[in-house]
C-alpha atoms as a PDB file:
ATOM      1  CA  UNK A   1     -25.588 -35.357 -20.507  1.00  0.00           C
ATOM      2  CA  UNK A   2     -25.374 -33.385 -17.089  1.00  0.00           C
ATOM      3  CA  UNK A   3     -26.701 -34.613 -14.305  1.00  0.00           C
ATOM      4  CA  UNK A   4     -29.496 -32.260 -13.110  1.00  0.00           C
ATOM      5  CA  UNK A   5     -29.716 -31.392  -9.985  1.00  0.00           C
ATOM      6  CA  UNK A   6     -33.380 -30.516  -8.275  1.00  0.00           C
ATOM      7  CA  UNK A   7     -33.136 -26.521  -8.905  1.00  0.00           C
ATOM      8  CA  UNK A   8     -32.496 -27.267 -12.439  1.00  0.00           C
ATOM      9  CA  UNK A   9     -35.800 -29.744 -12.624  1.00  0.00           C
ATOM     10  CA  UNK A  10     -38.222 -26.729 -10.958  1.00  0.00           C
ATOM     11  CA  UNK A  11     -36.591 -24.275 -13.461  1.00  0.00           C
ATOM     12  CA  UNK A  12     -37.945 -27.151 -16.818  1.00  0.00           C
ATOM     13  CA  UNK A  13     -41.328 -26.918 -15.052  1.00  0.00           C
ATOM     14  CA  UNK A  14     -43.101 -23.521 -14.534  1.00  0.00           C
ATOM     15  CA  UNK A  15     -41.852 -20.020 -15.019  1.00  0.00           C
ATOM     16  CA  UNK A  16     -43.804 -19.100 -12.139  1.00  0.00           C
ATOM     17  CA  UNK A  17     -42.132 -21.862 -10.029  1.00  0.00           C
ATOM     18  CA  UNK A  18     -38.917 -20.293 -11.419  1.00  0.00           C
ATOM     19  CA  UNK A  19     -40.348 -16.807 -10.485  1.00  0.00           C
ATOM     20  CA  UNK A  20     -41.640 -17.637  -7.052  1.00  0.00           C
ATOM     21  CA  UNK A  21     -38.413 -19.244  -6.457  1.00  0.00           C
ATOM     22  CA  UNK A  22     -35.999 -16.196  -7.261  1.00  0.00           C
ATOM     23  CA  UNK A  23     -37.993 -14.207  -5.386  1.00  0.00           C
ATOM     24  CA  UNK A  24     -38.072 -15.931  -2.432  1.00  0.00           C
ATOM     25  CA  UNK A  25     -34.141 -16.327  -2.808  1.00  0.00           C
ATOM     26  CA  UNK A  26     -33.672 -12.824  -2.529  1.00  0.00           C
ATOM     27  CA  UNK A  27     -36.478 -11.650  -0.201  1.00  0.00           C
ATOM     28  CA  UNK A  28     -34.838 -14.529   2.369  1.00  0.00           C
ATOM     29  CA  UNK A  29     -31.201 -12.875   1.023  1.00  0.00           C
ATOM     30  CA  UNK A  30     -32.320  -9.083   1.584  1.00  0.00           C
ATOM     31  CA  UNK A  31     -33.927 -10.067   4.791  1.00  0.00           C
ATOM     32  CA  UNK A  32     -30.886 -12.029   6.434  1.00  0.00           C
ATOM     33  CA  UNK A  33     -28.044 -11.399   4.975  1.00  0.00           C
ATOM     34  CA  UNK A  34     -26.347  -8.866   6.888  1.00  0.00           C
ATOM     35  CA  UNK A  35     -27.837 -10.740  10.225  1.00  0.00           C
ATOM     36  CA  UNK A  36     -25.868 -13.435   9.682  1.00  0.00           C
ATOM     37  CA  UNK A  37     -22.416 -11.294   8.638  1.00  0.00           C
ATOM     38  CA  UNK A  38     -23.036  -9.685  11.770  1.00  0.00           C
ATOM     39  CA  UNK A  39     -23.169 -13.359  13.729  1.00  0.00           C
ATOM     40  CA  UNK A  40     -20.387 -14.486  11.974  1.00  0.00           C
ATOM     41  CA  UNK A  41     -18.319 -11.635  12.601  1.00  0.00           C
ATOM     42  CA  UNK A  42     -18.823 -11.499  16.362  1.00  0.00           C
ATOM     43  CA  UNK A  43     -17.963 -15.360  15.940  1.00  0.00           C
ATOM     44  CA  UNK A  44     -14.463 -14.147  14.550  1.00  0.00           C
ATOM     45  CA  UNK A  45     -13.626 -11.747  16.570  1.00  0.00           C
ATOM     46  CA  UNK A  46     -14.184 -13.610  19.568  1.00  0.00           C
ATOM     47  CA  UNK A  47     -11.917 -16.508  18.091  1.00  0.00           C
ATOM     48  CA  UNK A  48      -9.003 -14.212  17.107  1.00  0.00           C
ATOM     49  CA  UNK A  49      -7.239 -16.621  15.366  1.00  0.00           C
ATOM     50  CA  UNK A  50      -7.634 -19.483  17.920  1.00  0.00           C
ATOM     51  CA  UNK A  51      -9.893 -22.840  17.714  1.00  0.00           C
ATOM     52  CA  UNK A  52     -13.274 -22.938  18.888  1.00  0.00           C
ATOM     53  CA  UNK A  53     -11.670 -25.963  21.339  1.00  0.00           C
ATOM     54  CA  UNK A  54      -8.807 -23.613  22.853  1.00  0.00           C
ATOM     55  CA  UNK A  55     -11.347 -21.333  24.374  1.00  0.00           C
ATOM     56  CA  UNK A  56     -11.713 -21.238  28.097  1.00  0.00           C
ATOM     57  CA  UNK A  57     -14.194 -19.522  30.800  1.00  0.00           C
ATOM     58  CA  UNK A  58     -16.195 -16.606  29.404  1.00  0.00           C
ATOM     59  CA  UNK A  59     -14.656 -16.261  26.197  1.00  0.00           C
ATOM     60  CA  UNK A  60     -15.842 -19.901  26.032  1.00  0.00           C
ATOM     61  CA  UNK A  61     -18.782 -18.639  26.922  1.00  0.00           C
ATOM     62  CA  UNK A  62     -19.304 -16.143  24.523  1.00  0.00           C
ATOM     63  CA  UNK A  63     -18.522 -17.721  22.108  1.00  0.00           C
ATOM     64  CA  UNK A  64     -21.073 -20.601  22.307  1.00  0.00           C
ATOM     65  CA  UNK A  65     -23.889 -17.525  22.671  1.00  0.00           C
ATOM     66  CA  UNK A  66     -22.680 -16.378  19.145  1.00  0.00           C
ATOM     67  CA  UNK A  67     -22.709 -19.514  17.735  1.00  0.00           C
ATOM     68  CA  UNK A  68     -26.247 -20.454  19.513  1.00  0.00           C
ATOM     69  CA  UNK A  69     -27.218 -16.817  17.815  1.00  0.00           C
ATOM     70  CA  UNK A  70     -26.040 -18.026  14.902  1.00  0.00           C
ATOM     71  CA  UNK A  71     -28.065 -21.178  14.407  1.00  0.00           C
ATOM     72  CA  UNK A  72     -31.191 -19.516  15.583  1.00  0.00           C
ATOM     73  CA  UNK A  73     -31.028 -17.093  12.654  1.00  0.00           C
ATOM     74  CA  UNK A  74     -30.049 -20.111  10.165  1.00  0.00           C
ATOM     75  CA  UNK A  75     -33.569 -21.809  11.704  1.00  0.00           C
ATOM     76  CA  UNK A  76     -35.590 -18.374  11.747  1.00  0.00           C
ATOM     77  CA  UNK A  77     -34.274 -17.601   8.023  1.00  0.00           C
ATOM     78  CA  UNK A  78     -34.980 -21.477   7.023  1.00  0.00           C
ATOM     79  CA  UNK A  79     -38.702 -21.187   8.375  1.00  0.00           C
ATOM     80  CA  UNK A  80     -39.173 -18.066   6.824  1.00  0.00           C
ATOM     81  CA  UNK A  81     -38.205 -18.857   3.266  1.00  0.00           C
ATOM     82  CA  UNK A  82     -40.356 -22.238   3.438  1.00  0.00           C
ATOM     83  CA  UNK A  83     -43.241 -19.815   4.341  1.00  0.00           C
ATOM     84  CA  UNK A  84     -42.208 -17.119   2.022  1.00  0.00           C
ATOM     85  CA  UNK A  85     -42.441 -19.354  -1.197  1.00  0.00           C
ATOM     86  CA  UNK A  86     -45.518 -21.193   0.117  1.00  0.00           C
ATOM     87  CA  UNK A  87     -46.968 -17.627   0.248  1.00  0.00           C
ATOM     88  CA  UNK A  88     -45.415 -16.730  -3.541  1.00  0.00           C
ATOM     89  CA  UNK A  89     -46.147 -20.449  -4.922  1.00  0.00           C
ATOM     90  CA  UNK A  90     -50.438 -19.982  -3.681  1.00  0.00           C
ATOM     91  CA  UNK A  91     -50.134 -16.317  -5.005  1.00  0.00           C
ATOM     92  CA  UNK A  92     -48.807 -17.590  -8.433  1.00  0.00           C
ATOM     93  CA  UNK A  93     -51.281 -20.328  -8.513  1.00  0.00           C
ATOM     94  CA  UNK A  94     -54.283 -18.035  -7.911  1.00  0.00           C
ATOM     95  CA  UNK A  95     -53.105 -15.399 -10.450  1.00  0.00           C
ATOM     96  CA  UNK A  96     -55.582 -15.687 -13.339  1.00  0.00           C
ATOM     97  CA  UNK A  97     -52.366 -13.824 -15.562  1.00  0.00           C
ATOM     98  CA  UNK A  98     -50.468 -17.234 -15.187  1.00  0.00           C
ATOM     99  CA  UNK A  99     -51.366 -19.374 -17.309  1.00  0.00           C
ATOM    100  CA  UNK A 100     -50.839 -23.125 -16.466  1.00  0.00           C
END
């Protein structure tokens, strides 16, 4: 038997789990996406093909402001999808067409 893994145990439960879920996936998708292409991208062109440890003085620099850019948006788009499927999991429990 396969070993299920915690997505596949909230998809057995509810549909509306399952519903709130996938929409929260791709409201937090849609919403960040290209944000973080962008960060990464300015991450890579600043490297030009040379380790993160090579760089010196404001290349350094700029590079640890992309990469501090970075993680801020992987913290802003990690807060917002907990609240984002709070917010769909309350709506889904208060929606008299769901039935439990």
């Amino acid at each position: 038997m396969k070993k299920m893994i915690p997505l596949d145990v909230i998809r057995l439960s509810e549909p509306a789990t399952t519903a709130a879920l996938d929409a929260t996936q791709k409201a937090v998708r849609d919403r960040y996406a290209s944000q973080i292409q962008a960060a990464l991208a300015e991450m890579q062109i600043i490297l030009a093909g040379r380790a993160p440890r090579s760089l010196k003085g404001t290349v350094a620099i700029a590079y640890m402001a992309a990469k501090t850019h970075l993680e801020a948006l992987i913290m802003e788009q990690k807060c917002f999808a907990e609240a984002e499927l709070t917010r769909r999991l309350a709506e889904a429990s208060s929606d008299p067409s769901v039935a439990s």
